[in-house]
Each structure stands twice: as C-alpha cells, then as structure tokens.
C-alpha atoms as a PDB file:
ATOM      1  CA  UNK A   1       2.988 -24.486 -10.411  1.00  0.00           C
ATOM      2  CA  UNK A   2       5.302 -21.589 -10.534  1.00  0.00           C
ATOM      3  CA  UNK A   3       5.568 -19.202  -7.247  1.00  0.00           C
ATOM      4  CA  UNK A   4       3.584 -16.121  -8.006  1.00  0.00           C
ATOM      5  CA  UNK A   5       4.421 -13.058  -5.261  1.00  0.00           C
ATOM      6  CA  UNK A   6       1.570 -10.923  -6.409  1.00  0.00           C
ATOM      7  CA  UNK A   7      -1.318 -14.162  -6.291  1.00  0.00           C
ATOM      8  CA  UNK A   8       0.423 -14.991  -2.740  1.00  0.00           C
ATOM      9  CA  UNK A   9       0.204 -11.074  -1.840  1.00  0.00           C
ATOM     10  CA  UNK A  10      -2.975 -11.135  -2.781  1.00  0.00           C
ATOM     11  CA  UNK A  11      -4.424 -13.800  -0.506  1.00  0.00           C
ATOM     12  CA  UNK A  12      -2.920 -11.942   2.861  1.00  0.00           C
ATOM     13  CA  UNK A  13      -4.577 -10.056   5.084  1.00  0.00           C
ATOM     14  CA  UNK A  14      -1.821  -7.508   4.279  1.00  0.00           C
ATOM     15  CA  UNK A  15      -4.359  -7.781   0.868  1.00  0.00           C
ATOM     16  CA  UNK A  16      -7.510  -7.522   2.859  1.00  0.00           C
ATOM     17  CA  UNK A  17      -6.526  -4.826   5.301  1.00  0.00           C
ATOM     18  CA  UNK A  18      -5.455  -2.636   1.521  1.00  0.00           C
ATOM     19  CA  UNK A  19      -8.984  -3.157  -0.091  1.00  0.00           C
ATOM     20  CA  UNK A  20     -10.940  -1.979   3.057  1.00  0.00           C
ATOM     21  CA  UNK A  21      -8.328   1.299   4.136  1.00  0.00           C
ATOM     22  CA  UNK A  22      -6.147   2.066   1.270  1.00  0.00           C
ATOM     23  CA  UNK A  23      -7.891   1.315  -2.159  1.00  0.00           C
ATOM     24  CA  UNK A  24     -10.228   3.586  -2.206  1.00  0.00           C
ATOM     25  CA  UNK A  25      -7.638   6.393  -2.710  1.00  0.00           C
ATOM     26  CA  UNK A  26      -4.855   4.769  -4.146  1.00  0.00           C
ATOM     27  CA  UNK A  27      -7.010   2.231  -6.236  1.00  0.00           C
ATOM     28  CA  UNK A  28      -6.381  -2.134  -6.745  1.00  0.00           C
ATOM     29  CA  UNK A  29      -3.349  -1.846  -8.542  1.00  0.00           C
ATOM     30  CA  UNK A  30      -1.886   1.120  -5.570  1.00  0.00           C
ATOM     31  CA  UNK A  31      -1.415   3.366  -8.291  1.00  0.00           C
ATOM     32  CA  UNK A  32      -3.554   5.874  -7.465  1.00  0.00           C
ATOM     33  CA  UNK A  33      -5.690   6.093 -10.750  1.00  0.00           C
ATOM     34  CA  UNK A  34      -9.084   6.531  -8.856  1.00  0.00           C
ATOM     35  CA  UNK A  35     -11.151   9.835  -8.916  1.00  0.00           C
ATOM     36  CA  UNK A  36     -10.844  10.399  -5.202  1.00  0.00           C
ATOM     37  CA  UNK A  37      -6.799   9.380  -5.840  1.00  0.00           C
ATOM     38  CA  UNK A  38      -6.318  11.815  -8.258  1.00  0.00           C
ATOM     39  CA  UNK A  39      -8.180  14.644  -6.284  1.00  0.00           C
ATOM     40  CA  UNK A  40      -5.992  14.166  -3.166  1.00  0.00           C
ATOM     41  CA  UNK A  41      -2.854  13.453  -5.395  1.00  0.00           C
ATOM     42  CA  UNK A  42      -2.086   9.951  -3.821  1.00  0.00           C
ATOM     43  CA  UNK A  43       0.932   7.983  -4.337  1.00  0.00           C
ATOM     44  CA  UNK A  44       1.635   5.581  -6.694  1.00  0.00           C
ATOM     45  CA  UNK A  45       2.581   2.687  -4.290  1.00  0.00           C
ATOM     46  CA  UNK A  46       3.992   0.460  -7.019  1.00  0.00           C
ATOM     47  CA  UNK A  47       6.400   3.806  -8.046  1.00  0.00           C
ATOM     48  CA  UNK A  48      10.207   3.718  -7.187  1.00  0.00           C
ATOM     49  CA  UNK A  49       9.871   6.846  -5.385  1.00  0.00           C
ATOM     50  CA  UNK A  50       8.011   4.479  -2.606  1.00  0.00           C
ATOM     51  CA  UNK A  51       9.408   1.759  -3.608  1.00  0.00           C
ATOM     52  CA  UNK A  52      12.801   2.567  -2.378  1.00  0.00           C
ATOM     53  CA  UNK A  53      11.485   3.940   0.651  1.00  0.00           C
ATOM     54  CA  UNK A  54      12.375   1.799   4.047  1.00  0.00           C
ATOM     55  CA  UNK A  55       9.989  -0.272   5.915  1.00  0.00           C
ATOM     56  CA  UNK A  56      10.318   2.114   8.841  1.00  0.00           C
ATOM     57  CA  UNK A  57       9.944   4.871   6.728  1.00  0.00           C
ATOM     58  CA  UNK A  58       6.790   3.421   4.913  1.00  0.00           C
ATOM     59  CA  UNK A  59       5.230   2.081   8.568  1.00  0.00           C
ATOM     60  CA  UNK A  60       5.762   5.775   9.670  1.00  0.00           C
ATOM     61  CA  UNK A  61       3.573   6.880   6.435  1.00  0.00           C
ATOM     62  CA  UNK A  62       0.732   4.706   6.982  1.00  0.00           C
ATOM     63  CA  UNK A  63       0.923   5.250  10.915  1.00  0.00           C
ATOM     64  CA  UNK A  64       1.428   9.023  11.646  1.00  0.00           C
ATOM     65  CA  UNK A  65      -0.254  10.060   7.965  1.00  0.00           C
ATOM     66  CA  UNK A  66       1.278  11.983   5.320  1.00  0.00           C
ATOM     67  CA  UNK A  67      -0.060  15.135   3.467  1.00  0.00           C
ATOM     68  CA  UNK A  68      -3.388  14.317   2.114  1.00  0.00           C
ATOM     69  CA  UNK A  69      -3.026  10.636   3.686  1.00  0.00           C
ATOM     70  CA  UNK A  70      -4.741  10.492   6.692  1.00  0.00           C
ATOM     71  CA  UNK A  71      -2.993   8.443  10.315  1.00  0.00           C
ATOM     72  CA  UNK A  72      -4.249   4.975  10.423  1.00  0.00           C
ATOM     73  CA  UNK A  73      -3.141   4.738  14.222  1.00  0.00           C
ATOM     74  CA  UNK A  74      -6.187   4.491  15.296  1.00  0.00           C
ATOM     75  CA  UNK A  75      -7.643   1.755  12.791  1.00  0.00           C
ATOM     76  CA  UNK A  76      -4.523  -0.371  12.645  1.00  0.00           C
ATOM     77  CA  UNK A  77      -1.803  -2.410  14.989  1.00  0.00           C
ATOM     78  CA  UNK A  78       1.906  -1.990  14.054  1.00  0.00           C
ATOM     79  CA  UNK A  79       1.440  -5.725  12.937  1.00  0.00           C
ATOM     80  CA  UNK A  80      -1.315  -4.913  10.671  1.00  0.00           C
ATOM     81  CA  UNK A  81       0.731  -2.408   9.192  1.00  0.00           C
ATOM     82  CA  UNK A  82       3.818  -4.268   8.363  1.00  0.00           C
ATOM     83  CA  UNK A  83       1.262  -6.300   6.817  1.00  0.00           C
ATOM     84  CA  UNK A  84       0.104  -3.983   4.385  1.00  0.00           C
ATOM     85  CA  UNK A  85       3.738  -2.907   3.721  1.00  0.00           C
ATOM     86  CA  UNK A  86       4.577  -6.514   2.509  1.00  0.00           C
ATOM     87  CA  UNK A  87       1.360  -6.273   0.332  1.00  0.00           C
ATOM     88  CA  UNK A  88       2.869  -2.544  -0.715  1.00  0.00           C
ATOM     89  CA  UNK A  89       6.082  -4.415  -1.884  1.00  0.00           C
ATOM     90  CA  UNK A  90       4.632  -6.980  -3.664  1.00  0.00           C
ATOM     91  CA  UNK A  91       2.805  -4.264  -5.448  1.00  0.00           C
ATOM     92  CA  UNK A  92       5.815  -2.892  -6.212  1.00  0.00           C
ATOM     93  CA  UNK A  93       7.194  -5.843  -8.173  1.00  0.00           C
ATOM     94  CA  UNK A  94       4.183  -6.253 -10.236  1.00  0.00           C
ATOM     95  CA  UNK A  95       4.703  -2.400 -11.358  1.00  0.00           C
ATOM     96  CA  UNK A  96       8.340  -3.157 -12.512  1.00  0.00           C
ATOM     97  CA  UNK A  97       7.529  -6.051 -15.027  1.00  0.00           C
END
C-alpha cells in the first residue's frame, strides 16, 4: 500500500479541527469555492500564495485573524493550530498534482 499524505492528513485531528472551524468558509478541498467563501473572499489554502507562506507566518493567520478571517485564539491551543497547518500543507500538495 503506497503512502498517501492527503488520506493520512485526512485522518488527523489537524483534519477534524478544519471541518468544524475552517471549512465552512474556505470549503473541503481549502479552496475557498463555498458561497460564504466567496462572499468574504477567503483564501485558497492549497494556492502558492499560502503555500509558500511560513509556519509562523500561517500560525499567526489562524491565531490573531486576518481581514475577513476571524482570530481563532480563543477556540484553539497553539498545538491545535500547528495541527491544522500540517493539514493546510497537505492540502497544499494535493492542489499541485
């Protein structure tokens, strides 16, 4: 059985903690295709652009907000965050097939 980032991704709570604070806005596939996405003109996570963004950089996003993206502070630990970050890269792969 070959090693499959994205199906690994997809079984962490990195995974878990996307669907229930990040996919309503920037949809399964992070690419920001959903109607409340579009209206709020969210990022594709999967894009270079974020992509080639640093960890810090990304964890400082999802922590502190950005634009239309609200702080998740509050709602998650610097843990869970880096957690959703590896889930963000993994997205990112996927996009670049």
């Amino acid at each position: 059985m070959a090693f499959c980032p994205t199906a690994t991704a997809q079984g962490s709570s990195g995974a878990t903690i996307f669907k229930s604070k990040c996919q309503l806005c920037h949809g399964a596939d992070g690419a920001g295709n959903t109607t409340l996405g579009k209206q709020l003109q969210a990022a594709n996570l999967g894009s270079k652009d974020v992509q080639k963004k640093t960890d810090a950089e990304l964890h400082k996003v999802v922590h502190d907000g950005n634009g239309n993206m609200p702080p998740f502070a509050d709602q998650l630990s610097d843990d869970q965050i880096s957690e959703v970050i590896n889930f963000l890269r993994a997205l990112g792969k996927t996009a670049k097939k």
